[in-house]
Protein backbone atom coordinates (compact mmCIF):
# COMPACT_ATOMS: atom_id res chain seq x y z
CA UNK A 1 -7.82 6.60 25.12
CA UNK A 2 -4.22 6.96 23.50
CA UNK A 3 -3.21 3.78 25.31
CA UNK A 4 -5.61 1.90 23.57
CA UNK A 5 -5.86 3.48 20.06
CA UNK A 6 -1.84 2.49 20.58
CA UNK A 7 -2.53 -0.79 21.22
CA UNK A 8 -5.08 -1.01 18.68
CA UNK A 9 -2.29 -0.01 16.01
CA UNK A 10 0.05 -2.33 16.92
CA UNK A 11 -2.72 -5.47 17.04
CA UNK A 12 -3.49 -4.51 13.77
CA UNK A 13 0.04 -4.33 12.42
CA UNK A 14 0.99 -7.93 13.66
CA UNK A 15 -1.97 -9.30 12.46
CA UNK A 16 -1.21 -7.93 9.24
CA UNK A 17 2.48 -9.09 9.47
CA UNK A 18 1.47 -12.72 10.67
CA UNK A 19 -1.05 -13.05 7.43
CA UNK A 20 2.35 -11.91 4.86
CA UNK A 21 4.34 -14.33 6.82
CA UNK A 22 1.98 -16.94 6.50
CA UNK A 23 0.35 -16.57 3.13
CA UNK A 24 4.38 -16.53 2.43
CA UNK A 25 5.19 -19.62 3.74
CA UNK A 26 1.96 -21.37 2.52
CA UNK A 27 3.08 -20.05 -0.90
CA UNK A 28 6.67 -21.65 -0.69
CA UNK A 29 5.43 -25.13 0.81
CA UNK A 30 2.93 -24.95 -2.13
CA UNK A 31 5.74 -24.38 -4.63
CA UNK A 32 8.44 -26.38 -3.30
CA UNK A 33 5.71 -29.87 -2.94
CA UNK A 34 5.88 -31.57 -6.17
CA UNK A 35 1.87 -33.09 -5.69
CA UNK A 36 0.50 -29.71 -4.37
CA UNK A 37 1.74 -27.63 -7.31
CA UNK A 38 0.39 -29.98 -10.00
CA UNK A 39 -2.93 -29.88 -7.75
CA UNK A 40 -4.94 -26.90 -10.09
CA UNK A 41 -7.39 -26.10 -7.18
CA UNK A 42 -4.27 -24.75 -4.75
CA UNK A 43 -2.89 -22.99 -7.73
CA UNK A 44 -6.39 -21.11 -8.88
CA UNK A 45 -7.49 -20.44 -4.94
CA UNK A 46 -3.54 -18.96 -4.40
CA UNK A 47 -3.92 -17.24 -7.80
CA UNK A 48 -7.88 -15.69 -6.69
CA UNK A 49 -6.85 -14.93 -3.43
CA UNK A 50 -3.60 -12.90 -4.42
CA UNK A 51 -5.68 -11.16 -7.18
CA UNK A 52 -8.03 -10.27 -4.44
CA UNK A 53 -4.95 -8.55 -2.36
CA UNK A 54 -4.24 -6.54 -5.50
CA UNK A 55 -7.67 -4.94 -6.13
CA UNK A 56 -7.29 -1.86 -3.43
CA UNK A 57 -4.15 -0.80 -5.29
CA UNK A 58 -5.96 -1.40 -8.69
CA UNK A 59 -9.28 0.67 -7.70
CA UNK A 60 -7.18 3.58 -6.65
CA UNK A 61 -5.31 3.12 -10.04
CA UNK A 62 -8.10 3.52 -11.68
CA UNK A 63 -9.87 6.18 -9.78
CA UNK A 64 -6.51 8.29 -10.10
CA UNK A 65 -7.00 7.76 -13.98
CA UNK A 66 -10.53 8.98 -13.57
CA UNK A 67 -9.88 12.01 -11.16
CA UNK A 68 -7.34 14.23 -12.76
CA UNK A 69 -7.28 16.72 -10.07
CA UNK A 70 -3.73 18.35 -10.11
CA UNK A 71 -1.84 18.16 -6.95
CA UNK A 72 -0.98 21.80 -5.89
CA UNK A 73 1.68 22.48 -3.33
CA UNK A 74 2.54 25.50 -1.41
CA UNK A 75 5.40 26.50 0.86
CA UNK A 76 6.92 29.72 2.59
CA UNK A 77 10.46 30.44 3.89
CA UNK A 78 12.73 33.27 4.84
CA UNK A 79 14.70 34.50 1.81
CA UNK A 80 18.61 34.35 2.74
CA UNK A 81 19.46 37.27 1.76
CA UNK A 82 16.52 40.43 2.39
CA UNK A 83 14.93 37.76 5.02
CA UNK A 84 11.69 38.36 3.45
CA UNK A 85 8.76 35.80 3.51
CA UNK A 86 8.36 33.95 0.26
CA UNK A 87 5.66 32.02 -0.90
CA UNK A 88 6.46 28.68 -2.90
CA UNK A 89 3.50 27.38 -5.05
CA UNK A 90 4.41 24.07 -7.10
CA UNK A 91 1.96 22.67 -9.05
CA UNK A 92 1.81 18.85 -10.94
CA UNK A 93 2.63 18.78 -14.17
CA UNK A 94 0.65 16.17 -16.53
């Protein structure tokens, strides 16, 4: 079951590096060509489809804006001196 949940991980993450590289190159051949960049339906469907990549990162913007929940942090160690246990709690400031 590891095997495969391994080789599930690494499908996904060429896929996922084989749609950059190519949305990458599509994007430079569209900017370098002199007819394609005047064309305005390759410059709205380029402009839709790369506002479409940047909604994930703008709904958890936005739900970080909504949710104000405080991150709260908590560690122990030895002190280095009396080699007592000692509790660090760190909080997020706003």
């Amino acid at each position: 079951m590891k095997l495969v949940i391994k080789w599930i991980k690494v499908v996904y993450a060429l896929t996922i590096i084989l749609v950059i590289l190519f949305l990458g190159f599509f994007l430079i051949g569209g900017i370098a060509s002199k007819t394609l960049i005047k064309d305005t339906v390759f410059v709205n469907s380029m402009a839709l489809f790369l506002g479409a990549l940047s909604l994930p990162g703008i709904t958890a913007q936005l739900f970080d804006l909504v949710h104000q929940e405080k991150k709260k942090f908590m560690a122990t160690t030895c002190c280095p001196n009396c080699k007592h246990q000692v509790e660090l709690r760190i909080s997020e400031e706003s």
